[in-house]
C-alpha atoms as a PDB file:
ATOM      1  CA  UNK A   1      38.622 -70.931 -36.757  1.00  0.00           C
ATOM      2  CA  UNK A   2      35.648 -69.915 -38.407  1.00  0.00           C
ATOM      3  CA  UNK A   3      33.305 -70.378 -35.512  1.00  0.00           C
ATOM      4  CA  UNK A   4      35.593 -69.035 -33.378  1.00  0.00           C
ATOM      5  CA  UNK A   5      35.496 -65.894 -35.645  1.00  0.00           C
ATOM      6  CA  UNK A   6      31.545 -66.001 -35.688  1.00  0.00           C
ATOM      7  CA  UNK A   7      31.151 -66.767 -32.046  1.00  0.00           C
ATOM      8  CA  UNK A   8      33.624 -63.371 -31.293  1.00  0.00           C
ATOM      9  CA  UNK A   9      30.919 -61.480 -33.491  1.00  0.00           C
ATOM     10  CA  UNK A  10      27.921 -63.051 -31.819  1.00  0.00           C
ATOM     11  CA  UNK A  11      29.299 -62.165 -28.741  1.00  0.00           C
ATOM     12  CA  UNK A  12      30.336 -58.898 -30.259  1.00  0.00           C
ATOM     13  CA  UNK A  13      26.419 -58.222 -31.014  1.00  0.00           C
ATOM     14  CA  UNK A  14      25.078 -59.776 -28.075  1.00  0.00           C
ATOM     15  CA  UNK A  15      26.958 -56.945 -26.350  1.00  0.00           C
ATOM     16  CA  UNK A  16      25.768 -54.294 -28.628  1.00  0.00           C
ATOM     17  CA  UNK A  17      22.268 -54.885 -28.417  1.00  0.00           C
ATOM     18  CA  UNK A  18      22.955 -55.284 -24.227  1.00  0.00           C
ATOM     19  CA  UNK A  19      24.218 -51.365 -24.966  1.00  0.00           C
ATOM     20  CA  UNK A  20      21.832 -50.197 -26.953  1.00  0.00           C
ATOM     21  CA  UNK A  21      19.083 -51.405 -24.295  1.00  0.00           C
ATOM     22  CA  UNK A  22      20.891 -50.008 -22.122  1.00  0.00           C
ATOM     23  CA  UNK A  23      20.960 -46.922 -23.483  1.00  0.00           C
ATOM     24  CA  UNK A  24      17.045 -47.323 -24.504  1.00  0.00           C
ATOM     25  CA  UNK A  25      16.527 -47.476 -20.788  1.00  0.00           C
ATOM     26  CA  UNK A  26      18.992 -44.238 -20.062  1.00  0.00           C
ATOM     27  CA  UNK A  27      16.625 -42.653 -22.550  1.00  0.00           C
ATOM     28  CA  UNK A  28      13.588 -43.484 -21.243  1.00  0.00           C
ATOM     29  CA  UNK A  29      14.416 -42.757 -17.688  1.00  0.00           C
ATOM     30  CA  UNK A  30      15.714 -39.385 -18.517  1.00  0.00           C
ATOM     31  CA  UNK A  31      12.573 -38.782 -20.147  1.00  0.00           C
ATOM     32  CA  UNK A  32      10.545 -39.750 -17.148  1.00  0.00           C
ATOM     33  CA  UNK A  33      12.599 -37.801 -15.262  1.00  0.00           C
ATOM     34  CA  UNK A  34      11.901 -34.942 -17.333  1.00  0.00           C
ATOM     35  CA  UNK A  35       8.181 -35.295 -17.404  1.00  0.00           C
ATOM     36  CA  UNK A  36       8.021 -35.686 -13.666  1.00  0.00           C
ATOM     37  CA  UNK A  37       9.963 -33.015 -13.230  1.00  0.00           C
ATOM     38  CA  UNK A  38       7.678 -30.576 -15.275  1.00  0.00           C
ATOM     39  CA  UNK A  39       4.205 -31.881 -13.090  1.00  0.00           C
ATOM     40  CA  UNK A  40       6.157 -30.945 -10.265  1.00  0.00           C
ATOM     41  CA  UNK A  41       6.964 -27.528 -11.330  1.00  0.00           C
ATOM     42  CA  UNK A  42       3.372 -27.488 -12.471  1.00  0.00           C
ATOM     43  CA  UNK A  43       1.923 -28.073  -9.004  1.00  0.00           C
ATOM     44  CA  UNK A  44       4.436 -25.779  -7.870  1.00  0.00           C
ATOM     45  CA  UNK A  45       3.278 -23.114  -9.876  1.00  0.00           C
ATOM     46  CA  UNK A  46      -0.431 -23.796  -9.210  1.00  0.00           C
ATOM     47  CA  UNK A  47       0.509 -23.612  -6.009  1.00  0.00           C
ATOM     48  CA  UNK A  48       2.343 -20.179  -6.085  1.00  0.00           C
ATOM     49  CA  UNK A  49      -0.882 -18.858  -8.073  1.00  0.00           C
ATOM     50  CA  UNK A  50      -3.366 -19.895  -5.380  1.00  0.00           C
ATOM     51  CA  UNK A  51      -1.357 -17.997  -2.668  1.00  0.00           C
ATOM     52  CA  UNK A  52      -0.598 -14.888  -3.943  1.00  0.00           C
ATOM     53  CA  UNK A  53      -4.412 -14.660  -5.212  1.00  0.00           C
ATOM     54  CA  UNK A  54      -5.308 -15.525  -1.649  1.00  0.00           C
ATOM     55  CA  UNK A  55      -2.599 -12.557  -0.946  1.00  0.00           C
ATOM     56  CA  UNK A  56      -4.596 -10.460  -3.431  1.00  0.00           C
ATOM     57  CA  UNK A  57      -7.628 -10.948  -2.225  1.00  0.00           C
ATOM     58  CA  UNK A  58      -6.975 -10.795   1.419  1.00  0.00           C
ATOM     59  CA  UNK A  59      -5.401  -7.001   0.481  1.00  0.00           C
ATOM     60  CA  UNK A  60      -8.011  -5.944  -1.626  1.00  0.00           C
ATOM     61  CA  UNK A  61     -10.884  -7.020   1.389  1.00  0.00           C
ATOM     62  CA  UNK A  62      -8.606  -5.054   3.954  1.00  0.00           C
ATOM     63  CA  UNK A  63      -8.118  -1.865   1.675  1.00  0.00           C
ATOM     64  CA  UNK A  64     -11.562  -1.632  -0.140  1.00  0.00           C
ATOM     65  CA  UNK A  65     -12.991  -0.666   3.354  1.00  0.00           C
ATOM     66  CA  UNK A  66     -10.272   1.907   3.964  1.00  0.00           C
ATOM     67  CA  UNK A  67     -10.848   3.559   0.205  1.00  0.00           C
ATOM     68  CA  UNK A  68     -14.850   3.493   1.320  1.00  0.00           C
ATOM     69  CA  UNK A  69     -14.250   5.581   4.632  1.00  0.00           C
ATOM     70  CA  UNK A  70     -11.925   8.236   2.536  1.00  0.00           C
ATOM     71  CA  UNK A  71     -14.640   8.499  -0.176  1.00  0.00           C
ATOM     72  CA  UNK A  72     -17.081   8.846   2.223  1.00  0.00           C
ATOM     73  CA  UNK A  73     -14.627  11.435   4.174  1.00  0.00           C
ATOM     74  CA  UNK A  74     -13.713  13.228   0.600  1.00  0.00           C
ATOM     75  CA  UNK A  75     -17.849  13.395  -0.003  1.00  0.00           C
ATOM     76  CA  UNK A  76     -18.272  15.226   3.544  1.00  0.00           C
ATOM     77  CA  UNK A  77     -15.687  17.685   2.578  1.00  0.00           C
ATOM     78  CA  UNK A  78     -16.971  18.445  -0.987  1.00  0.00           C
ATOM     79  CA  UNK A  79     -20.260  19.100   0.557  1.00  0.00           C
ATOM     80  CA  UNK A  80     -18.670  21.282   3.247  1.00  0.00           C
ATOM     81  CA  UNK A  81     -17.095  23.460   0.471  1.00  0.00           C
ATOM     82  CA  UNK A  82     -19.624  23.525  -1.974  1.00  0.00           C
ATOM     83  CA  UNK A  83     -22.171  24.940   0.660  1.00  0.00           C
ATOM     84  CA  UNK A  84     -18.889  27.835   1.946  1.00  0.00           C
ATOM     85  CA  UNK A  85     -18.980  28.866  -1.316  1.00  0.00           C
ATOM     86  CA  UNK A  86     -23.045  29.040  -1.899  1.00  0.00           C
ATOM     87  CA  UNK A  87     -22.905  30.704   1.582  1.00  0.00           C
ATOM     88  CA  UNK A  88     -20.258  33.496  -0.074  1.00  0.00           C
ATOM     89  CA  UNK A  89     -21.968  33.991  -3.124  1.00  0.00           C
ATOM     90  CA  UNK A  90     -25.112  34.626  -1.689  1.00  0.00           C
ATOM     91  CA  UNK A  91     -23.707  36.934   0.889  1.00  0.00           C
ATOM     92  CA  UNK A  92     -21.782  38.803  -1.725  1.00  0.00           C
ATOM     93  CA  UNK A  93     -24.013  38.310  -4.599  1.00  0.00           C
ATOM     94  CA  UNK A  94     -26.248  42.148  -4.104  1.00  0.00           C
ATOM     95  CA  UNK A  95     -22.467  43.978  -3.374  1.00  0.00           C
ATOM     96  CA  UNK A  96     -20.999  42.417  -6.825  1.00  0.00           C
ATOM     97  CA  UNK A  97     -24.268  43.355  -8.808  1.00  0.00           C
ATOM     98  CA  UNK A  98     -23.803  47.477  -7.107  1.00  0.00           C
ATOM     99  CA  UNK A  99     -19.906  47.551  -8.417  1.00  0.00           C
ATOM    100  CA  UNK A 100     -20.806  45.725 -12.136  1.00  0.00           C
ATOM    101  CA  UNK A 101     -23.529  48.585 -12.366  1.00  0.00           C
ATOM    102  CA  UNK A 102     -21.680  50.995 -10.502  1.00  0.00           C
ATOM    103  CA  UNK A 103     -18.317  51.024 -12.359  1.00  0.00           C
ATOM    104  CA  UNK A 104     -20.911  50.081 -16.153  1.00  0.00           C
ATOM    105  CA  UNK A 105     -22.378  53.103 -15.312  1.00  0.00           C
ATOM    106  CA  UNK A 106     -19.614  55.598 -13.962  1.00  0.00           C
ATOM    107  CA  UNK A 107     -17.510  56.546 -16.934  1.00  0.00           C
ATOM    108  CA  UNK A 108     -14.384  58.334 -16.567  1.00  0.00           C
ATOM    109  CA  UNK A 109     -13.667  60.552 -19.330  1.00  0.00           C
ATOM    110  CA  UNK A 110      -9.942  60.801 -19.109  1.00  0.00           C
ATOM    111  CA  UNK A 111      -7.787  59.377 -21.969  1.00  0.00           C
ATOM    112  CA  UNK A 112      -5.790  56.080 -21.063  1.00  0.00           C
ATOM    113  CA  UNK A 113      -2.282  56.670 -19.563  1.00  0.00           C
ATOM    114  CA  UNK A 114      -0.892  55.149 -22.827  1.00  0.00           C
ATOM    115  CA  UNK A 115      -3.437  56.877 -25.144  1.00  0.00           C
ATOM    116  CA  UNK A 116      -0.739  59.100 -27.268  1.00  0.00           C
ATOM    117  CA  UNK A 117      -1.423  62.822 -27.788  1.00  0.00           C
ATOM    118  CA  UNK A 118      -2.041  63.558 -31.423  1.00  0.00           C
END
């Protein structure tokens, strides 16, 4: 009986170290698994990255040049103005100095509308 009794409990191991291998090799799968999964996602990722910066770029080359012609555009029409107004100022420039002297010089003696009578 009693090496019936130790043979149950070497069998009894036997199987528990077949589990626990078992399960060692569960483990280590799932890890795998895990770790491929992740340089996948990587790539994935790098991949995503390297297309939307090829997006990027491809809009920045096809709006830079539009952004050039409006500065360009916005220049012309700064210039435009700038030389209206030189054109009014000198044009206007002798009939502003006659009313600054004229109305400097011309006093009116009257007392203000407001001015109280004391």
């Amino acid at each position: 009986m009693a090496t019936s009794s130790s043979q149950g409990i070497n069998t009894l191991l036997e199987a528990e170290r077949e589990a626990a291998k078992i399960v060692q090799k569960a483990k280590q799968h799932r890890i795998q698994r895990l770790k491929d999964a992740r340089s996948e996602a990587t790539k994935e990722i790098e991949q995503l990255k390297a297309e939307k910066n090829t997006e990027f770029q491809n809009f920045v080359a096809q709006h830079s040049g539009e952004s050039d012609q409006s500065l360009g555009k916005v220049d012309k029409e700064t210039d435009v103005k700038i030389e209206e107004i030189r054109a009014a100022y000198a044009q206007n420039k002798e009939k502003a100095i006659e009313q600054l002297l004229e109305s400097i010089t011309k006093v009116d003696v009257n007392p203000h509308i407001n001015a109280t009578k004391a």
